[in-house]
PDB file of N, CA and C in Angstrom:
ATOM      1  N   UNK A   1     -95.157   1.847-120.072  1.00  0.00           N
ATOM      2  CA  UNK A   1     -94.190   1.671-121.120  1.00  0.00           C
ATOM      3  C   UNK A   1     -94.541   0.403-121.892  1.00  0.00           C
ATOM      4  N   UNK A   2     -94.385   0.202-122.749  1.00  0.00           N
ATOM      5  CA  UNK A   2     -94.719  -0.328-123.914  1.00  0.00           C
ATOM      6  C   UNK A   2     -93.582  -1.650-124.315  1.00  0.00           C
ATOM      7  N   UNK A   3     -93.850  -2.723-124.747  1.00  0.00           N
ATOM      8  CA  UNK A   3     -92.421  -4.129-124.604  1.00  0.00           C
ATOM      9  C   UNK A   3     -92.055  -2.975-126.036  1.00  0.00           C
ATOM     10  N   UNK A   4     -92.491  -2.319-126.904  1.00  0.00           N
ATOM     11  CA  UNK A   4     -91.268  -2.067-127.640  1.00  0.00           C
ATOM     12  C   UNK A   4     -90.229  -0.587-126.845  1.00  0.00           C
ATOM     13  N   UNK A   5     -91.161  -0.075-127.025  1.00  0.00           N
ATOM     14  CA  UNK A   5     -90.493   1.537-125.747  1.00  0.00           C
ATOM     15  C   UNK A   5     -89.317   0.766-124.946  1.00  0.00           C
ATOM     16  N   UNK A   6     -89.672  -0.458-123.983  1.00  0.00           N
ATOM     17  CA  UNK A   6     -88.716  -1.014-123.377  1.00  0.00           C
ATOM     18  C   UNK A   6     -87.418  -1.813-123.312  1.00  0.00           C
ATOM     19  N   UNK A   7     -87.691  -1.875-125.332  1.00  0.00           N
ATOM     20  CA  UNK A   7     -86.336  -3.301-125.836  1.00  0.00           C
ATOM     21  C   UNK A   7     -85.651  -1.950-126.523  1.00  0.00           C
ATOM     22  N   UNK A   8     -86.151  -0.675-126.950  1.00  0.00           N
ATOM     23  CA  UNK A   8     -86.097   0.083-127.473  1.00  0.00           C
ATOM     24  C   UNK A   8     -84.719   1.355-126.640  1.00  0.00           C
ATOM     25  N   UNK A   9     -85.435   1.547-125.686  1.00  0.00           N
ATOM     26  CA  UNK A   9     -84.877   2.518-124.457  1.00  0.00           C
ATOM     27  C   UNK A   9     -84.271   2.354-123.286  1.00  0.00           C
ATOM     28  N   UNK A  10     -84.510   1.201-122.846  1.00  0.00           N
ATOM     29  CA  UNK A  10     -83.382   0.548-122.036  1.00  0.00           C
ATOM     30  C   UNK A  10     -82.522  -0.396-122.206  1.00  0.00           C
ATOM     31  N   UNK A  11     -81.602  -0.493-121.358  1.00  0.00           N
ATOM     32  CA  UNK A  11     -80.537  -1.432-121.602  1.00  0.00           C
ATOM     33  C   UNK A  11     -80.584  -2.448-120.119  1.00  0.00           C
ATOM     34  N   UNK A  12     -82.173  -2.391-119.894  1.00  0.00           N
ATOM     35  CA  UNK A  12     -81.999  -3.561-119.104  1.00  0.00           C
ATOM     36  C   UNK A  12     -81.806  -5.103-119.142  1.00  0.00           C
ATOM     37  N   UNK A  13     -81.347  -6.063-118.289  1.00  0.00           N
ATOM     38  CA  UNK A  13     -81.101  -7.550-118.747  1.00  0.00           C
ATOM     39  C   UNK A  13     -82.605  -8.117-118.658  1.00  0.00           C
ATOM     40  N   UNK A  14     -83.270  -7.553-117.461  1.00  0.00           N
ATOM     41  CA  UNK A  14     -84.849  -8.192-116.703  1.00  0.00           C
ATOM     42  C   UNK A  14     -85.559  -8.522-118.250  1.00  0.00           C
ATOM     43  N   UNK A  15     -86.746  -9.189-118.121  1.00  0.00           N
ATOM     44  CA  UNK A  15     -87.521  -9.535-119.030  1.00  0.00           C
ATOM     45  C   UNK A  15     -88.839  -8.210-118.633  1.00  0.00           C
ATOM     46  N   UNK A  16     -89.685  -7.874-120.216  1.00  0.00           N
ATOM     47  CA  UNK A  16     -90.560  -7.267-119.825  1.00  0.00           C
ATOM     48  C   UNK A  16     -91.472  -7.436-118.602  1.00  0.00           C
ATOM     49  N   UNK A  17     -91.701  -8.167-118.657  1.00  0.00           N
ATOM     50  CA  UNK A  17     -92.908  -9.240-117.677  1.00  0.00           C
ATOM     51  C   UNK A  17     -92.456  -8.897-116.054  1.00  0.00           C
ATOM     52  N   UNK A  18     -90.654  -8.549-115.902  1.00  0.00           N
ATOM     53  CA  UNK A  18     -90.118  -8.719-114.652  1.00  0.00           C
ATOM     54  C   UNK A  18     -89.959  -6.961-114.498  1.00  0.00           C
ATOM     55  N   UNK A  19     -89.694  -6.394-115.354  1.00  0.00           N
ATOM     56  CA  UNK A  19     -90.001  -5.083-115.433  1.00  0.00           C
ATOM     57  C   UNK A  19     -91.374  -4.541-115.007  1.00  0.00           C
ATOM     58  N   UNK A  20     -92.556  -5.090-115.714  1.00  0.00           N
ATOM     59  CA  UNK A  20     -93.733  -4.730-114.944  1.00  0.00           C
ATOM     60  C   UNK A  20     -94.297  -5.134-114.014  1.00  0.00           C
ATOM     61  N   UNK A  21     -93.472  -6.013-113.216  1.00  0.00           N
ATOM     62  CA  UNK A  21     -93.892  -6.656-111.993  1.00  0.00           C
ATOM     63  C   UNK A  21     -92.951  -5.551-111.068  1.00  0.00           C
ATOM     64  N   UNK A  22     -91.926  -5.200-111.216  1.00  0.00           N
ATOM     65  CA  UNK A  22     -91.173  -4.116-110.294  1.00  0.00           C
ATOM     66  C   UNK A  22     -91.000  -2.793-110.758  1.00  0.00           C
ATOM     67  N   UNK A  23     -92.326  -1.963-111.601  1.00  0.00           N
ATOM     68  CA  UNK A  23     -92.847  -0.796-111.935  1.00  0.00           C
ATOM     69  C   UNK A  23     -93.699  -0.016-110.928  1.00  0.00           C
ATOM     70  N   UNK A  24     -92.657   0.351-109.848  1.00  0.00           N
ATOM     71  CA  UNK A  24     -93.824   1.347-109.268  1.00  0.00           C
ATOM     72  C   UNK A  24     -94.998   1.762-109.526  1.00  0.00           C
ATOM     73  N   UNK A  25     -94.879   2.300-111.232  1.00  0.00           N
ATOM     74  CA  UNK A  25     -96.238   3.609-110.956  1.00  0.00           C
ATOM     75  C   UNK A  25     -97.351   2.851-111.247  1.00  0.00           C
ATOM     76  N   UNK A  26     -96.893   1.417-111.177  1.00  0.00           N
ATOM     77  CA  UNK A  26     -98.112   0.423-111.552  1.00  0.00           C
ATOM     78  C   UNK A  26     -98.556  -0.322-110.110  1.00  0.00           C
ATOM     79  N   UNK A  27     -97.888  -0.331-109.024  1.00  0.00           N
ATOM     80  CA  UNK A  27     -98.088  -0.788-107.809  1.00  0.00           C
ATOM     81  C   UNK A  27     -99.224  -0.001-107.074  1.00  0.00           C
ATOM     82  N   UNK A  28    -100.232  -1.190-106.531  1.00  0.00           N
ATOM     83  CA  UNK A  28    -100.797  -0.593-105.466  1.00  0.00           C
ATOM     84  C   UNK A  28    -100.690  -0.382-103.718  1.00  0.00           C
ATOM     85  N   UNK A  29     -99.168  -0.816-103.723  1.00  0.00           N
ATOM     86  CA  UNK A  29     -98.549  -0.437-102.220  1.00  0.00           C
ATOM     87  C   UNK A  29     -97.745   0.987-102.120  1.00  0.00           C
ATOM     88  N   UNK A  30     -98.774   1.444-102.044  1.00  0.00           N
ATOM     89  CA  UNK A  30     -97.958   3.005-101.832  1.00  0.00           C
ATOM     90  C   UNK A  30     -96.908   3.410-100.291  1.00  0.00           C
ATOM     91  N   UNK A  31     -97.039   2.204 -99.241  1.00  0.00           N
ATOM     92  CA  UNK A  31     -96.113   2.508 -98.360  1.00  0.00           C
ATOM     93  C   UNK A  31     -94.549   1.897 -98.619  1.00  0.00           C
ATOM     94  N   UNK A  32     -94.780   1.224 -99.232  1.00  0.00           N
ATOM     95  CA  UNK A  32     -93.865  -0.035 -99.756  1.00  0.00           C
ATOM     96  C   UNK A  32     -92.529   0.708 -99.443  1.00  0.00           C
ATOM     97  N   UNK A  33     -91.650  -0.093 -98.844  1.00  0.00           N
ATOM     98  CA  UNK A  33     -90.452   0.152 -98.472  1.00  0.00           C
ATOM     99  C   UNK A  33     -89.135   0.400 -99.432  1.00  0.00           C
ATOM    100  N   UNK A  34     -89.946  -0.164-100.254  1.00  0.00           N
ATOM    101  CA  UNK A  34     -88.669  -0.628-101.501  1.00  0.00           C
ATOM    102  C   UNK A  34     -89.126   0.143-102.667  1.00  0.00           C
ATOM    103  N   UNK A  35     -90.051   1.610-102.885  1.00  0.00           N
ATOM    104  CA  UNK A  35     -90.974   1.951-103.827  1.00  0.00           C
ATOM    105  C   UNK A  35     -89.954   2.894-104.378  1.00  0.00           C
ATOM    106  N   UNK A  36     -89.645   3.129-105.477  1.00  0.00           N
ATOM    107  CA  UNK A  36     -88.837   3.992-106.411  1.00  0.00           C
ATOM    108  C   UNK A  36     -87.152   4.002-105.861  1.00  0.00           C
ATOM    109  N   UNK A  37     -87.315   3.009-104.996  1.00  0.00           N
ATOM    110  CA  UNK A  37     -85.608   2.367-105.039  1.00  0.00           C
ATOM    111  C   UNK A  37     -84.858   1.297-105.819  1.00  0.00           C
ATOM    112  N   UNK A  38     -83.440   1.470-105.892  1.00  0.00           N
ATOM    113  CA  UNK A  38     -83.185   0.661-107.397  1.00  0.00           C
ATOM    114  C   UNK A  38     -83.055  -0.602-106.853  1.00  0.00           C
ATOM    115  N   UNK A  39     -83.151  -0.603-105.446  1.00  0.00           N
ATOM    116  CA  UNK A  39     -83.115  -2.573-105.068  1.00  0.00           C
ATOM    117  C   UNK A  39     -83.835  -3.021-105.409  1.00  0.00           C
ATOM    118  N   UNK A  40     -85.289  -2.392-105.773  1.00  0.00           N
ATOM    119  CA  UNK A  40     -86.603  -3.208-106.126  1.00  0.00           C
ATOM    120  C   UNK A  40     -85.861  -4.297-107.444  1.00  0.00           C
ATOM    121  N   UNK A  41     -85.012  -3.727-108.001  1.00  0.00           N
ATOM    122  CA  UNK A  41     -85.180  -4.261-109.111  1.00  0.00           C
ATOM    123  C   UNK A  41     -84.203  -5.587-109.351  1.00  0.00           C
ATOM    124  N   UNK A  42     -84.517  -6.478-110.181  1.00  0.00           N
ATOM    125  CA  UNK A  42     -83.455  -7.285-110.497  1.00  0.00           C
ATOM    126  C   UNK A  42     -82.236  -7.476-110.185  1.00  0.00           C
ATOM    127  N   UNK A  43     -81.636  -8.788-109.757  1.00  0.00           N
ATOM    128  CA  UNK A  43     -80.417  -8.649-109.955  1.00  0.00           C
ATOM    129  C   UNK A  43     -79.723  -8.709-110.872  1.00  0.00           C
ATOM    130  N   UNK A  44     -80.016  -9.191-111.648  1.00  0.00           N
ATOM    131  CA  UNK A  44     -79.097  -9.324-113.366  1.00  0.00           C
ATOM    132  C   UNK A  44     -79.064  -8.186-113.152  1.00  0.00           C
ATOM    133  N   UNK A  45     -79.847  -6.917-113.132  1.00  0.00           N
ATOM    134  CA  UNK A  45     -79.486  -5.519-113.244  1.00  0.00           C
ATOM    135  C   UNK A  45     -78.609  -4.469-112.576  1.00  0.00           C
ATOM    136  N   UNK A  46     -78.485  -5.215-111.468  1.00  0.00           N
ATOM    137  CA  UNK A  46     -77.582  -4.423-110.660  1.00  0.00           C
ATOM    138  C   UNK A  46     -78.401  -4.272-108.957  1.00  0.00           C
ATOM    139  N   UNK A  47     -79.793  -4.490-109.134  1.00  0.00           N
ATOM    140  CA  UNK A  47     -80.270  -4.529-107.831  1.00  0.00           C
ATOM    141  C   UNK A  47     -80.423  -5.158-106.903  1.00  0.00           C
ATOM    142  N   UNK A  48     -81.282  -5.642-106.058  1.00  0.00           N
ATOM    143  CA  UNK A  48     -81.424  -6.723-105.157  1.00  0.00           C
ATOM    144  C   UNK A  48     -82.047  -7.512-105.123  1.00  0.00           C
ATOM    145  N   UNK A  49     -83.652  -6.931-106.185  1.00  0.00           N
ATOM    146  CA  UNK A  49     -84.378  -7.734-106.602  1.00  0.00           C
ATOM    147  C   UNK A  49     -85.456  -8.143-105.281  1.00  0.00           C
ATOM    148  N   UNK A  50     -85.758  -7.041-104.537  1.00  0.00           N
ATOM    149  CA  UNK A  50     -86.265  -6.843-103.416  1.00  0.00           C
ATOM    150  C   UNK A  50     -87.934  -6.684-103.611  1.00  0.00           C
ATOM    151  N   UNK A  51     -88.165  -6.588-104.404  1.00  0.00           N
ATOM    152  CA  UNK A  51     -89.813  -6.186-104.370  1.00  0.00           C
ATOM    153  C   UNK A  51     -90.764  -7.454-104.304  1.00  0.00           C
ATOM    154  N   UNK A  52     -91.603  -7.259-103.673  1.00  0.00           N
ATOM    155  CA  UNK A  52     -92.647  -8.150-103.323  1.00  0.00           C
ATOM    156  C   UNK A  52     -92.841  -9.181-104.380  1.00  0.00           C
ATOM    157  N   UNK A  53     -93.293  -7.838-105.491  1.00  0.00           N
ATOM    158  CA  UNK A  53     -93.970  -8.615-106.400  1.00  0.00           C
ATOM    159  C   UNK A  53     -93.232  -9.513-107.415  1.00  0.00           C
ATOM    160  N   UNK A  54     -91.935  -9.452-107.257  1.00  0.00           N
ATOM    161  CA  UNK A  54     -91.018 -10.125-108.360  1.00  0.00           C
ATOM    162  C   UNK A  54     -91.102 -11.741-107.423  1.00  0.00           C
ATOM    163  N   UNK A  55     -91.630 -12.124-106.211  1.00  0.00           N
ATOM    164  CA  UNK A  55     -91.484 -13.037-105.511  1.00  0.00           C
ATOM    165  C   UNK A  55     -92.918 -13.767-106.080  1.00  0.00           C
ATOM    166  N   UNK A  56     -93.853 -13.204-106.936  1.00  0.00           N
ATOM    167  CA  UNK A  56     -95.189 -13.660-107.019  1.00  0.00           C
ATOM    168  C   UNK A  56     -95.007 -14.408-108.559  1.00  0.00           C
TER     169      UNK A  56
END
């Protein structure tokens, strides 16, 4: 997805940058515990903000 597709089509709070850091289909941990669950994501958003990579 694209930073305009994304300011465009969602109504998320996350920043692009924090969006493609907790984009699955862009991850190369395919066992990942937290993979296409909504905790991965932000908390401003409503999630937990659980994913690895938002810690990097």
């Amino acid at each position: 997805m694209t930073r305009e597709q994304f300011e465009i089509n969602t109504n998320y709070k996350m920043t692009y940058e924090e969006f493609q850091k907790c984009d699955c289909t862009h991850c190369d941990k395919k066992d990942c515990v937290h993979r296409g669950a909504y905790r991965r994501v932000p908390c401003i958003d409503g999630g937990l903000g659980l994913c690895p990579n938002l810690k990097n």
